[in-house]
Protein backbone atom coordinates (compact mmCIF):
# COMPACT_ATOMS: atom_id res chain seq x y z
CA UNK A 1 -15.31 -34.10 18.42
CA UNK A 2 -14.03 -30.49 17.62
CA UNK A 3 -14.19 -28.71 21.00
CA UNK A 4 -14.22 -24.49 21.00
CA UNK A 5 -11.45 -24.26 22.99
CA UNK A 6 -9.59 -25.70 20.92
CA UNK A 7 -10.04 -24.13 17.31
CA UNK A 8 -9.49 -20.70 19.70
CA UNK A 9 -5.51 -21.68 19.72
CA UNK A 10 -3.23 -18.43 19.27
CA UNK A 11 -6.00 -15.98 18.35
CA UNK A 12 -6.41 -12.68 20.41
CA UNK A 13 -9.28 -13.05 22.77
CA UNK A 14 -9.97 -9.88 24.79
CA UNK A 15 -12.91 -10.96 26.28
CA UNK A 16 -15.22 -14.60 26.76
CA UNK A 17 -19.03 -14.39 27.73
CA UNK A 18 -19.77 -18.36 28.36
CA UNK A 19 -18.02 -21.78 28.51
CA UNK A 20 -15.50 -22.56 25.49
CA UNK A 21 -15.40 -26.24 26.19
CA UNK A 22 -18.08 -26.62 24.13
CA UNK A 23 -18.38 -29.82 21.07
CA UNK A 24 -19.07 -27.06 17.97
CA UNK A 25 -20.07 -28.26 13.95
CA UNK A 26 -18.77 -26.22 11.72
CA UNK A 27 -17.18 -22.60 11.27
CA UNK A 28 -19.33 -19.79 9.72
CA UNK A 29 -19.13 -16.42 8.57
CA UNK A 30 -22.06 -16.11 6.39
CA UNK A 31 -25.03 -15.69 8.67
CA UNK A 32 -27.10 -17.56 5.76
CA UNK A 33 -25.10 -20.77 6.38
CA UNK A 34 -25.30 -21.07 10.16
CA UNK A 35 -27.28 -24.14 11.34
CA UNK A 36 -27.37 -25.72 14.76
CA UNK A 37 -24.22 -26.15 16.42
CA UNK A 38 -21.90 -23.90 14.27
CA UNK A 39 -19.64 -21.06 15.45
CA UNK A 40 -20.35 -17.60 13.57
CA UNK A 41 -17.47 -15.60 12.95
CA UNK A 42 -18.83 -12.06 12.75
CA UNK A 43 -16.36 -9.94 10.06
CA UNK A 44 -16.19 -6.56 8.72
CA UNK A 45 -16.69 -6.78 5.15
CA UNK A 46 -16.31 -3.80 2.68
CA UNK A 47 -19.81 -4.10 1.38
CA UNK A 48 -21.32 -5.71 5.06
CA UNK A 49 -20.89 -5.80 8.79
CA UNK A 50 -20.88 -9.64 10.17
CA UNK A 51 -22.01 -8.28 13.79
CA UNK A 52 -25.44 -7.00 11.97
CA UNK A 53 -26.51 -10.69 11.85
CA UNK A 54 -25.21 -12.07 15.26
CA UNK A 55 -28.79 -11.58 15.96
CA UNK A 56 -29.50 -13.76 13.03
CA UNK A 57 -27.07 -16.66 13.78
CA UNK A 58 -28.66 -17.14 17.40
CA UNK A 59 -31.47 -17.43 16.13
CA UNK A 60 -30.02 -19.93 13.33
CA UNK A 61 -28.70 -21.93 16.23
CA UNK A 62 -25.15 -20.99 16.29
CA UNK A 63 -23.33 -22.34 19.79
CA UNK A 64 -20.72 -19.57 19.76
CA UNK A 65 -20.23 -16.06 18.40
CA UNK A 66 -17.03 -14.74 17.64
CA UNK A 67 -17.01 -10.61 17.13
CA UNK A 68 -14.46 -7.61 17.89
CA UNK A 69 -17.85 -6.04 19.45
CA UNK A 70 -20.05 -8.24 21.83
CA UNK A 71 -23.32 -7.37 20.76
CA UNK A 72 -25.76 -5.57 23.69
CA UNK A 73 -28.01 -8.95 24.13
CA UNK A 74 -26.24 -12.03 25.29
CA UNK A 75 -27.64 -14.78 24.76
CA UNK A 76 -28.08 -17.66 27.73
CA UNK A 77 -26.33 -20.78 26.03
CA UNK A 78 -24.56 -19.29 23.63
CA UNK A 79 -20.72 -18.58 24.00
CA UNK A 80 -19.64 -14.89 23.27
CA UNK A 81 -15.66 -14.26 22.31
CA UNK A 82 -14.32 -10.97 21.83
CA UNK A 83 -11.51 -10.76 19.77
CA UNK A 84 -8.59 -8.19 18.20
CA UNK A 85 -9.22 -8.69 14.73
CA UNK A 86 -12.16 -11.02 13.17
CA UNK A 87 -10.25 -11.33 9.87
CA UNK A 88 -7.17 -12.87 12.06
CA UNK A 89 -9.01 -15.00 13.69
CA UNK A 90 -11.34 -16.37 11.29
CA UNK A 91 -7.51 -17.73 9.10
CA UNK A 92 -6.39 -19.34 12.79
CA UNK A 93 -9.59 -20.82 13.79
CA UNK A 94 -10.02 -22.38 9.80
CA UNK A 95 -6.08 -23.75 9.95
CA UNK A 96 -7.03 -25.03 13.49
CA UNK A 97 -10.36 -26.74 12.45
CA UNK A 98 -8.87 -28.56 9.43
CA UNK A 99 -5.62 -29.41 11.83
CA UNK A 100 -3.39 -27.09 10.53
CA UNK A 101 -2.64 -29.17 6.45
CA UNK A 102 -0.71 -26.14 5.48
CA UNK A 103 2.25 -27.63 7.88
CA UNK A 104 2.09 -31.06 6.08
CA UNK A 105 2.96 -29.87 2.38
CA UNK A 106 5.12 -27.84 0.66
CA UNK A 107 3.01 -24.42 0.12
CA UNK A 108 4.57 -21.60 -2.01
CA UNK A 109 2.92 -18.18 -2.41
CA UNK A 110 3.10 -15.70 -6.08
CA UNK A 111 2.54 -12.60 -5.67
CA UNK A 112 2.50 -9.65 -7.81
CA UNK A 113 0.24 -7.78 -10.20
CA UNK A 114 0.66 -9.59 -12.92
CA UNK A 115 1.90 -13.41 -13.95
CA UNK A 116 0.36 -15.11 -10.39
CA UNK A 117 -1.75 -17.59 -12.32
CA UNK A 118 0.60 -18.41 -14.82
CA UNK A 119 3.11 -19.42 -12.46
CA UNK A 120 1.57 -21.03 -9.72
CA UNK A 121 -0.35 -22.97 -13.11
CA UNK A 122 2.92 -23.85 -15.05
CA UNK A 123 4.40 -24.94 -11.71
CA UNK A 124 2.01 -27.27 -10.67
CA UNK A 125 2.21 -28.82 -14.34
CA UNK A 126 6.18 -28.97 -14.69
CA UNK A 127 5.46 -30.37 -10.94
CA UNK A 128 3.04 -33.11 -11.73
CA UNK A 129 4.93 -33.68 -15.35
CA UNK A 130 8.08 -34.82 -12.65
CA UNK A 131 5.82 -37.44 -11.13
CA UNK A 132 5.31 -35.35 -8.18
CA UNK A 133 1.89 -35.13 -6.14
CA UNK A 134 1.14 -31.37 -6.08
CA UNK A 135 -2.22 -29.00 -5.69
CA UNK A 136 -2.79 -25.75 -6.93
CA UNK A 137 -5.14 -22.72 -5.73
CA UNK A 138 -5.03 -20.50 -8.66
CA UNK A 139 -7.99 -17.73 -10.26
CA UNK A 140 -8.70 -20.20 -13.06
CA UNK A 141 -9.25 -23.23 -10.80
CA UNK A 142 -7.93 -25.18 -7.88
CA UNK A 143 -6.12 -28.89 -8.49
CA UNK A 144 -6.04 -31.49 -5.60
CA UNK A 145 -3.64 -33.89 -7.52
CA UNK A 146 -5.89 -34.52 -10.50
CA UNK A 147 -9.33 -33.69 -9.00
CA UNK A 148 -10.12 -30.24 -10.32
CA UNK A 149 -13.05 -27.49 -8.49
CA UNK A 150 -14.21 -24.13 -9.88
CA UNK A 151 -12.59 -21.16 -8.92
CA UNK A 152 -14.46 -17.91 -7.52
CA UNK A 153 -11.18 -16.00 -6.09
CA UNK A 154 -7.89 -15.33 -7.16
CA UNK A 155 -7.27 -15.84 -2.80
CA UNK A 156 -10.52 -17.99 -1.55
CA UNK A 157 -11.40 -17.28 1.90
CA UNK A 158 -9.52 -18.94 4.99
CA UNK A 159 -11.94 -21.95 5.39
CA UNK A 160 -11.92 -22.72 1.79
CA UNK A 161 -7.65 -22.30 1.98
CA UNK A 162 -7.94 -24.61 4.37
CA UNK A 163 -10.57 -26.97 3.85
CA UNK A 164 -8.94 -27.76 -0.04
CA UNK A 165 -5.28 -27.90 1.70
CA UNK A 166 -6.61 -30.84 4.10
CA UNK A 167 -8.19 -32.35 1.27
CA UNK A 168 -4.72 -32.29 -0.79
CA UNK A 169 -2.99 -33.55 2.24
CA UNK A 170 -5.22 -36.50 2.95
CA UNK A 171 -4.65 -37.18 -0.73
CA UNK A 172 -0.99 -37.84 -0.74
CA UNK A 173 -0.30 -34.08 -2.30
CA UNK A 174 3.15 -32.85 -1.56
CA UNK A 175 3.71 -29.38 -2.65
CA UNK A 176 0.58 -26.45 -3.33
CA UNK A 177 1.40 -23.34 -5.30
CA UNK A 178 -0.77 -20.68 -4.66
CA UNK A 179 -1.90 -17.33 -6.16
CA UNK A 180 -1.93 -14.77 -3.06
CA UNK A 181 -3.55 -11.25 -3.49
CA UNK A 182 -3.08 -8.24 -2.18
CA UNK A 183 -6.98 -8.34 -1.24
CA UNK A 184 -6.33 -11.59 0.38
CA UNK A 185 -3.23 -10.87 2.46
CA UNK A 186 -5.18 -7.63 3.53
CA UNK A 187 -7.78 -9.43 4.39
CA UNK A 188 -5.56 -12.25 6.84
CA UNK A 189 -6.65 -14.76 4.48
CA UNK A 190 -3.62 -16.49 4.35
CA UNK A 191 -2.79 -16.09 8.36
CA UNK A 192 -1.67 -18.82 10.06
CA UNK A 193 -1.16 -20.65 6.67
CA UNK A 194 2.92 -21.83 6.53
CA UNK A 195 4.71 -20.97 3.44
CA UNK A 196 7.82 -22.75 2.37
CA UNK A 197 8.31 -20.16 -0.63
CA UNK A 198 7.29 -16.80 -1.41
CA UNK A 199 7.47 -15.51 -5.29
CA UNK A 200 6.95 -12.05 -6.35
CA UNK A 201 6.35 -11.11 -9.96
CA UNK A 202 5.84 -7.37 -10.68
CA UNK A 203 4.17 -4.35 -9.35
CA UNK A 204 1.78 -2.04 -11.43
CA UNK A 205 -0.97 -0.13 -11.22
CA UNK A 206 -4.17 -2.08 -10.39
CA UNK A 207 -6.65 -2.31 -7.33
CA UNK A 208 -6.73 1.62 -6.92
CA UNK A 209 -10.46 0.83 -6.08
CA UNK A 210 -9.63 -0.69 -3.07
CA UNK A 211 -6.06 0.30 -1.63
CA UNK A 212 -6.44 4.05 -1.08
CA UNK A 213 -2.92 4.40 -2.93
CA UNK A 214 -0.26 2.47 -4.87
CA UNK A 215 2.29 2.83 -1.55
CA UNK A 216 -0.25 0.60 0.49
CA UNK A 217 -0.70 -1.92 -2.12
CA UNK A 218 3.47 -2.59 -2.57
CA UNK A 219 3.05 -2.49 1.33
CA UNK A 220 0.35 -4.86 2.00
CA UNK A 221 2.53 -7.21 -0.84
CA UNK A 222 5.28 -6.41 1.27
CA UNK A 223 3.89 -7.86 4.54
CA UNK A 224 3.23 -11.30 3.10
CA UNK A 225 7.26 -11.48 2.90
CA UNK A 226 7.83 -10.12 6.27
CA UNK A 227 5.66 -13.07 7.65
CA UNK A 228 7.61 -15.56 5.89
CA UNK A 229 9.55 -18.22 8.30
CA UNK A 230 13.46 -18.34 8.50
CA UNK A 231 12.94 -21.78 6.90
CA UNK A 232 11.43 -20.60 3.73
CA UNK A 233 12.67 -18.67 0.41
CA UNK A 234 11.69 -15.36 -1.25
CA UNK A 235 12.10 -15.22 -4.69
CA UNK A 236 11.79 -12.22 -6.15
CA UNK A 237 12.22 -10.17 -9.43
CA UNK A 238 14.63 -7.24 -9.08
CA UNK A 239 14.02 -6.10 -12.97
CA UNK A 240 11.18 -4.71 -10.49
CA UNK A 241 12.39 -1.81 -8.42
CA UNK A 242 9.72 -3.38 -6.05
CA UNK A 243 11.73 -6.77 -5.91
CA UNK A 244 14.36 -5.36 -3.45
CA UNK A 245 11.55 -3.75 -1.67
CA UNK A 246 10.08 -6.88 -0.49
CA UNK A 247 13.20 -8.09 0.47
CA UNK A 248 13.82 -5.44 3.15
CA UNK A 249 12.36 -7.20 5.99
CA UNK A 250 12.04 -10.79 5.23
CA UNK A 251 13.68 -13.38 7.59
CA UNK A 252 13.36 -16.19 4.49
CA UNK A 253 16.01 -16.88 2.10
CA UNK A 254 17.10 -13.96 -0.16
CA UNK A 255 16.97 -15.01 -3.80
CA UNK A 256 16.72 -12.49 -6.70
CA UNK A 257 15.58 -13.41 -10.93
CA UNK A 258 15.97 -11.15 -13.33
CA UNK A 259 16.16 -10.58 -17.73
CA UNK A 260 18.64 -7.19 -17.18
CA UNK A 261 20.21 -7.12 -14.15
CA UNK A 262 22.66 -9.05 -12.13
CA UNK A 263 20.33 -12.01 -9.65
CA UNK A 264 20.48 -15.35 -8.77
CA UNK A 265 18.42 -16.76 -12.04
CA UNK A 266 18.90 -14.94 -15.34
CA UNK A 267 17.47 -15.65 -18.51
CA UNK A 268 17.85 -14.00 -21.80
CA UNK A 269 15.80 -14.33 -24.89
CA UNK A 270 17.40 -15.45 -28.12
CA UNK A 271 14.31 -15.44 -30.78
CA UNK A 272 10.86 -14.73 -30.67
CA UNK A 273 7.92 -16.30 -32.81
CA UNK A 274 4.63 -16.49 -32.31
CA UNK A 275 4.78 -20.21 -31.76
CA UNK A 276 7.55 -19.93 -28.39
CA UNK A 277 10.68 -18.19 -28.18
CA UNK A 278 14.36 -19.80 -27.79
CA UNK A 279 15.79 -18.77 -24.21
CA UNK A 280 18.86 -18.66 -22.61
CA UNK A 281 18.58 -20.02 -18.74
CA UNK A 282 21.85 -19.64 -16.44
CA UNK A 283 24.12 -20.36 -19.67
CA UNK A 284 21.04 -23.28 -20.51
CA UNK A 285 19.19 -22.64 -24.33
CA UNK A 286 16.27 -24.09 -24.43
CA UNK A 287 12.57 -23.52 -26.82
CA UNK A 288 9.58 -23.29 -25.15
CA UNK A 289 6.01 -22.47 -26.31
CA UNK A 290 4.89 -19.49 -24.45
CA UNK A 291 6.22 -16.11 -25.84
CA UNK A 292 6.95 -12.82 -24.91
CA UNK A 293 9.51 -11.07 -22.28
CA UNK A 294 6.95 -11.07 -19.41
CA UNK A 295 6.82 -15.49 -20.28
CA UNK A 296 9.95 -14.98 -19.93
CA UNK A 297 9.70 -13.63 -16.60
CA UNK A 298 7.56 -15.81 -15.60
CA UNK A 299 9.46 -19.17 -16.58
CA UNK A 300 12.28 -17.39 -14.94
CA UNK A 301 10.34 -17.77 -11.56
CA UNK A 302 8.91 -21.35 -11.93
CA UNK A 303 12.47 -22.26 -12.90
CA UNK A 304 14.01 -20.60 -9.49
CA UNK A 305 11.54 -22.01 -7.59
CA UNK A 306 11.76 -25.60 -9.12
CA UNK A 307 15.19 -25.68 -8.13
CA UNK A 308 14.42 -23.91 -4.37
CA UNK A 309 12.40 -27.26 -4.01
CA UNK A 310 15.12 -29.50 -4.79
CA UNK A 311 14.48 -30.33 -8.72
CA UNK A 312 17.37 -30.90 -10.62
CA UNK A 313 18.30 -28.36 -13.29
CA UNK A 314 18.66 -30.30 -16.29
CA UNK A 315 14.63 -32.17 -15.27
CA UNK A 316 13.21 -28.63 -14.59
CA UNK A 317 14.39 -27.53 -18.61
CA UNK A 318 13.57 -30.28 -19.97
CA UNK A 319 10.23 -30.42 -18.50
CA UNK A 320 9.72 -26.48 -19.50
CA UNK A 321 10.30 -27.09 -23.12
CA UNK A 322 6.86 -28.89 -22.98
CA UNK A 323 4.82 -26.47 -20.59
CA UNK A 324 1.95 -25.49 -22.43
CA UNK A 325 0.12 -22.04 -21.89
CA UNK A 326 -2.51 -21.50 -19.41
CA UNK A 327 -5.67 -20.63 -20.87
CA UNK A 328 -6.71 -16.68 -21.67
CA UNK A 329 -3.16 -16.07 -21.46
CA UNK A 330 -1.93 -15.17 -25.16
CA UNK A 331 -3.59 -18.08 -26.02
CA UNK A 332 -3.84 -17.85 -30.11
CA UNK A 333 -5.35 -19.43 -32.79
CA UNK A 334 -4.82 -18.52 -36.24
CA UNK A 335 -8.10 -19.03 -39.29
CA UNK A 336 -8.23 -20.06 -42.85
CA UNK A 337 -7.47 -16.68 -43.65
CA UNK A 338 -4.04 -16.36 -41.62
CA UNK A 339 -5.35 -13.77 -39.34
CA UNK A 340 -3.89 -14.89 -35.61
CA UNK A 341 -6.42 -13.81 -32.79
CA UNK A 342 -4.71 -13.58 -29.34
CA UNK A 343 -6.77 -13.65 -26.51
CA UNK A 344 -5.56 -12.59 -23.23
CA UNK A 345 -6.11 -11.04 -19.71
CA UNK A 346 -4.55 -8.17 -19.50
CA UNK A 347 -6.64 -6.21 -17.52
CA UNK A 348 -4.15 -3.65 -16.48
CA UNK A 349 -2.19 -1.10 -17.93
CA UNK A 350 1.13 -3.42 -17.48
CA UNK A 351 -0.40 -6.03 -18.82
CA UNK A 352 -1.65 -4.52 -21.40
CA UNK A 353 1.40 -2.60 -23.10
CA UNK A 354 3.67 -6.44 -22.48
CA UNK A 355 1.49 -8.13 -24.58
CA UNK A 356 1.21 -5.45 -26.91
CA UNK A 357 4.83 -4.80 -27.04
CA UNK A 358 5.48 -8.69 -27.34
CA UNK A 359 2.93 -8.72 -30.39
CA UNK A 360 4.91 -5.52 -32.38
CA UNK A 361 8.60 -7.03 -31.81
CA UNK A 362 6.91 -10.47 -33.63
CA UNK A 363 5.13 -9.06 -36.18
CA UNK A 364 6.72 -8.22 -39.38
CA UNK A 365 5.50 -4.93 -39.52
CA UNK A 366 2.76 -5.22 -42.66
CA UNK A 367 0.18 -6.55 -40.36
CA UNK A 368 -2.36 -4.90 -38.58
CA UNK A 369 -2.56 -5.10 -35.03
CA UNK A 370 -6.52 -4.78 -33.79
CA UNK A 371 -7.06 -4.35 -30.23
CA UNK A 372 -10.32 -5.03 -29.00
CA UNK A 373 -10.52 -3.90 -25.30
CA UNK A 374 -12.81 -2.47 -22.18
CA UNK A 375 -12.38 -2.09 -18.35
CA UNK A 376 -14.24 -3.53 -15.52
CA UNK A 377 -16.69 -1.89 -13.70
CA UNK A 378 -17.11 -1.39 -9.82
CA UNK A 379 -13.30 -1.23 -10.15
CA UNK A 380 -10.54 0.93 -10.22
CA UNK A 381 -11.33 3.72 -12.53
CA UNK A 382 -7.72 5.31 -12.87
CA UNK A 383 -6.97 2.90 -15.10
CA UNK A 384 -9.49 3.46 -17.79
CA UNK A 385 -7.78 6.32 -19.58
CA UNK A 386 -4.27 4.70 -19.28
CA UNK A 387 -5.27 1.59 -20.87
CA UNK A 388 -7.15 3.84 -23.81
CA UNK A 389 -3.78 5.38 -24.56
CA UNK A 390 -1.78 2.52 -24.30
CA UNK A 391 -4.11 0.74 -26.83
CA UNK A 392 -4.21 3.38 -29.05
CA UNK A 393 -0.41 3.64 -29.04
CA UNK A 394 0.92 -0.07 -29.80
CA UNK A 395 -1.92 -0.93 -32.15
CA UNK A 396 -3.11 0.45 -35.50
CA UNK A 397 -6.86 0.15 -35.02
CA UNK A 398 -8.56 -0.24 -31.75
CA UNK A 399 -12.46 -1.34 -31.08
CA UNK A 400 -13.39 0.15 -26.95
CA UNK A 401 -16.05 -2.11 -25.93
CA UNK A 402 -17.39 -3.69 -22.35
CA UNK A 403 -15.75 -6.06 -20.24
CA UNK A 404 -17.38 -6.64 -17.16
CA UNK A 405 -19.46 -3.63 -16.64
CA UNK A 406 -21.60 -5.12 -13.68
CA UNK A 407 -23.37 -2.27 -12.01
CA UNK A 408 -21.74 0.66 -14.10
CA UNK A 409 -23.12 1.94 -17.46
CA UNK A 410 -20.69 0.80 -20.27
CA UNK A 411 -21.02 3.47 -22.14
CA UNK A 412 -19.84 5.78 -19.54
CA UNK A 413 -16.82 3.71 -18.71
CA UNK A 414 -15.76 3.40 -22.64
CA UNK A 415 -16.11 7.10 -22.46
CA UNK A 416 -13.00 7.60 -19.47
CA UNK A 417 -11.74 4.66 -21.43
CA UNK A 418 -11.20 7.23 -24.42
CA UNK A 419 -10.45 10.03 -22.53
CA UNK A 420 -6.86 8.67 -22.52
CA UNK A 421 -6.57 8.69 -26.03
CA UNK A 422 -4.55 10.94 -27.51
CA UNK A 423 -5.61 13.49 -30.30
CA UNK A 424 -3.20 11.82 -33.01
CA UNK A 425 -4.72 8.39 -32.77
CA UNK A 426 -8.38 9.46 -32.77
CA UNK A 427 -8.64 8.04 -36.06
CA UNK A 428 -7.72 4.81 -35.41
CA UNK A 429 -10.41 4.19 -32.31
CA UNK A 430 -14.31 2.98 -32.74
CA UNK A 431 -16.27 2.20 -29.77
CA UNK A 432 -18.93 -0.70 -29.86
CA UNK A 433 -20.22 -1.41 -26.41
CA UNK A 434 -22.09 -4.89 -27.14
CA UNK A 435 -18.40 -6.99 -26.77
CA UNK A 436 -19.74 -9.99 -29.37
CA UNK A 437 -20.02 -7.16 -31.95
CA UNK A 438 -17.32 -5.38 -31.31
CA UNK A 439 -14.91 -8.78 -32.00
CA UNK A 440 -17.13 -9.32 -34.93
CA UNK A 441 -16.22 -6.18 -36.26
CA UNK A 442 -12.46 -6.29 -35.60
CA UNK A 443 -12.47 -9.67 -37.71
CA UNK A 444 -14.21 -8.01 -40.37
CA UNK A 445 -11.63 -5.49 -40.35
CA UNK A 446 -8.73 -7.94 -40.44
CA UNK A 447 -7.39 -9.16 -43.34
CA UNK A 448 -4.79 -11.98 -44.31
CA UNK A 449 -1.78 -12.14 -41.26
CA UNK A 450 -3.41 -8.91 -39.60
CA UNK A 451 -3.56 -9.98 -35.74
CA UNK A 452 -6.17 -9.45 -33.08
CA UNK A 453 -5.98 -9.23 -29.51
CA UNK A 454 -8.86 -9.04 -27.10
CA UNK A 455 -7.62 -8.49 -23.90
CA UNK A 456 -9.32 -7.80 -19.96
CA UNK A 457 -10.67 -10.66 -19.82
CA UNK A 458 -8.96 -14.08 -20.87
CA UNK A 459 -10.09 -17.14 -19.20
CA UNK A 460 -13.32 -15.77 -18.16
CA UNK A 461 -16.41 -17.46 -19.38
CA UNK A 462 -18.65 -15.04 -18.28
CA UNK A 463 -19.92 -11.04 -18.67
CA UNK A 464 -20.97 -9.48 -15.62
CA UNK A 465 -23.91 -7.14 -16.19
CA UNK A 466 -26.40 -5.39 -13.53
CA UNK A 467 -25.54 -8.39 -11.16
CA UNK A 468 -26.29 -11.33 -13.83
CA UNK A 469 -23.67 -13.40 -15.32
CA UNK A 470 -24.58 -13.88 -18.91
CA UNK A 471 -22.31 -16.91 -20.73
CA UNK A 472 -19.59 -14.93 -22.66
CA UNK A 473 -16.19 -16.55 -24.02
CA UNK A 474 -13.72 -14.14 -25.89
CA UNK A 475 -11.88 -17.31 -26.97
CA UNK A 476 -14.83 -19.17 -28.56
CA UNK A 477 -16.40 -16.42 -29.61
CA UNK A 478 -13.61 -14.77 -32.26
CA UNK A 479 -12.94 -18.93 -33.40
CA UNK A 480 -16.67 -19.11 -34.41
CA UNK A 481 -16.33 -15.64 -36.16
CA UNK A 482 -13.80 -15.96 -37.71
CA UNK A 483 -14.52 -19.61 -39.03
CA UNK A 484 -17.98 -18.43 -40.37
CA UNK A 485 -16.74 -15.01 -41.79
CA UNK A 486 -13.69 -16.74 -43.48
CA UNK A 487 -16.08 -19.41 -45.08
């Protein structure tokens, strides 16, 4: 029996209409889900208000309402509590229903704009490949040991966070990495959650739409290390003037990575191929298959962290030289025809110019390097003409097309997309909104070794139009074209 009272340990009440030693079901904050029984956490949401539907709940048969505002009708029966913040206590009320699993495993946080689901994906592989029980909770999909659930956030929601970290705990799981974003440590998803580690990747220019500027989104990244316990670790990258930023006011255990500067972990590559690059790890050489300087990074920070969690050195190398990538992240094939089609999710304008880069210090410089690439809509728009230019920079043809345009018209977002192109590359640019012709077209355009990227959206298997979800795969689609146009 779950009793009220109980699940209502360390949040800020303010005010309680009714008896909280009451037996409740289950927690709520979707009015829609509410059935007898069930406590209905009313949140502020950026597209809704919860406390519109308290009305709604009651009537649903909810035994308790929790709110910041007690609505004006008060229901006999039902138990009111008025609390601080909704957000904050929705995350303690979730870690107290499922009995708090996030204090029963290792649990280690990546942050950062970029490189979150590779690492918290390549370390729950290099985890599992050292016979270790671990979980993940990652954008692409969430692991409990070998059991494996579709993903809907890069950070689910505290219930979810919680209800998948009992599940991994009653299943013998020993350490979770986990992506955390700056939407879901805004949004006190991952209160009351322990961390043992906290990893920080990189900090560009991304979620505009929703931070009102770029100082509050390194700040709200910034608070998730100021929460960290004495007990645990922040690793972060100082290559990143960021890095020593998060650092400021962490109680955890200082520990820096970096390719250039002085840290704790340093790497440096040796050679670069499209099929891995040979790396240099504190005075360790070693091949591995994923390529590129931000890889680099990012093995960099699984290898730091590997050792944080008491791996020995020599297991964790060994065990990277046979990490395989995660897919939509420069995950290649290459046709008949030698052409090499990269598909990948840069989605930002960071993103976007590292795998770029990584692609132009590879290639020979006889190939031709077509970039097919769009922006999502309902989404930060500053980002549109930077990605144009960066495009039409690092590659010698370029095909603008959709990505997820969902309620915005994608011929108006191709449009700011180009506005960032500059007048000496016009040439090279062709827009094609429909996204399955616009890859057709680039591998009509390539020829033998020419390489194509299509980037923004990677793993997806999806296009989100008008507030449908039409199958789409970037990966599957450019194999079948080019294996029929080849034939």
């Amino acid at each position: 029996m779950i009793v009220l009272k109980d699940i209502l340990y360390k949040v800020t009440i303010e005010s309680v209409v009714g008896n909280t030693s009451v037996a409740i079901s289950n927690l709520e904050f979707d009015s829609r889900k509410v059935s007898l029984n069930d406590v209905f956490i009313a949140i502020k949401g950026t597209l809704s208000d919860g406390h519109q539907f308290i009305k709604k709940a009651a009537n649903q048969g909810a035994l308790a309402i929790i709110c910041e505002t007690l609505p004006e009708n008060i229901v006999n029966g039902i138990t009111y509590v008025q609390v601080a913040d909704s957000h904050k206590a929705l995350a303690i009320m979730a870690a107290n229903y499922y009995d708090n699993p996030s204090e029963e495993l290792k649990l280690v946080g990546v942050t950062g704009t970029n490189g979150k689901t590779t690492v918290t994906s390549l370390l729950y592989q290099l985890f599992k490949k050292a016979g270790l029980a671990a979980g993940l909770l990652s954008t692409v999909k969430i692991m409990v040991g070998d059991i494996e659930y579709k993903a809907t956030h890069t950070t689910p929601d505290s219930l979810t966070i919680n209800k998948y970290l009992r599940e991994m705990v009653d299943a013998g799981v020993e350490y979770c990495f986990m992506e955390v974003s700056s939407h879901g440590i805004h949004q006190k998803r991952t209160e009351a959650l322990k961390f043992c580690g906290g990893v920080f990747t990189n900090l560009s220019h991304d979620h505009l739409d929703y931070h009102k500027d770029f100082a509050e989104y390194r700040d709200v990244k910034k608070s998730f290390f100021d929460e960290l316990p004495k007990t645990a670790f922040a690793l972060v990258n100082v290559d990143d003037k960021n890095g020593v930023v998060m650092l400021q006011n962490t109680k955890a255990n200082k520990q820096t990575y970096a390719l250039k500067t002085y840290a704790d972990y340093r790497a440096q590559i040796l050679e670069s191929q499209f099929t891995g690059q040979l790396l240099k790890i504190n005075n360790q050489e070693l091949w591995v298959r994923l390529i590129g300087g931000f890889n680099a990074y990012n093995l960099l920070a699984i290898f730091g962290t590997a050792q944080l969690l008491g791996l020995e050195e020599l297991e964790i190398l060994q065990i990277m030289s046979t990490l395989e990538s995660v897919d939509g992240r420069f995950q290649y094939l290459i046709s008949k025809k030698k052409i090499t089609a990269i598909v990948d999710y840069a989605h930002t304008p960071d993103a976007l110019k590292n795998v770029l880069e990584t692609i132009n210090s590879i290639r020979t410089g006889n190939e031709e390097v077509i970039t097919v690439v769009g922006c999502g809509g309902d989404r930060d728009a500053q980002k549109r003409p930077v990605m144009g230019s960066i495009a039409a920079a690092l590659s010698t043809k370029v095909v603008f097309t959709s990505d997820n345009p969902r309620s915005e018209n994608p011929e108006k977002i191709i449009e700011q997309i180009e506005a960032g192109v500059p007048a000496e590359h016009y040439k090279k640019t062709i827009s094609i909104t429909n996204r399955k012709e616009a890859i057709k077209a680039a591998c009509q355009m390539a020829n033998e070794n020419d390489i194509i990227l299509i980037a923004g959206k990677g793993h997806e298997t999806y296009q989100e139009i008008n507030g449908e979800r039409f199958d789409f795969d970037d990966f599957k689609t450019v194999n079948q074209l080019l294996t029929t146009l080849n034939k």
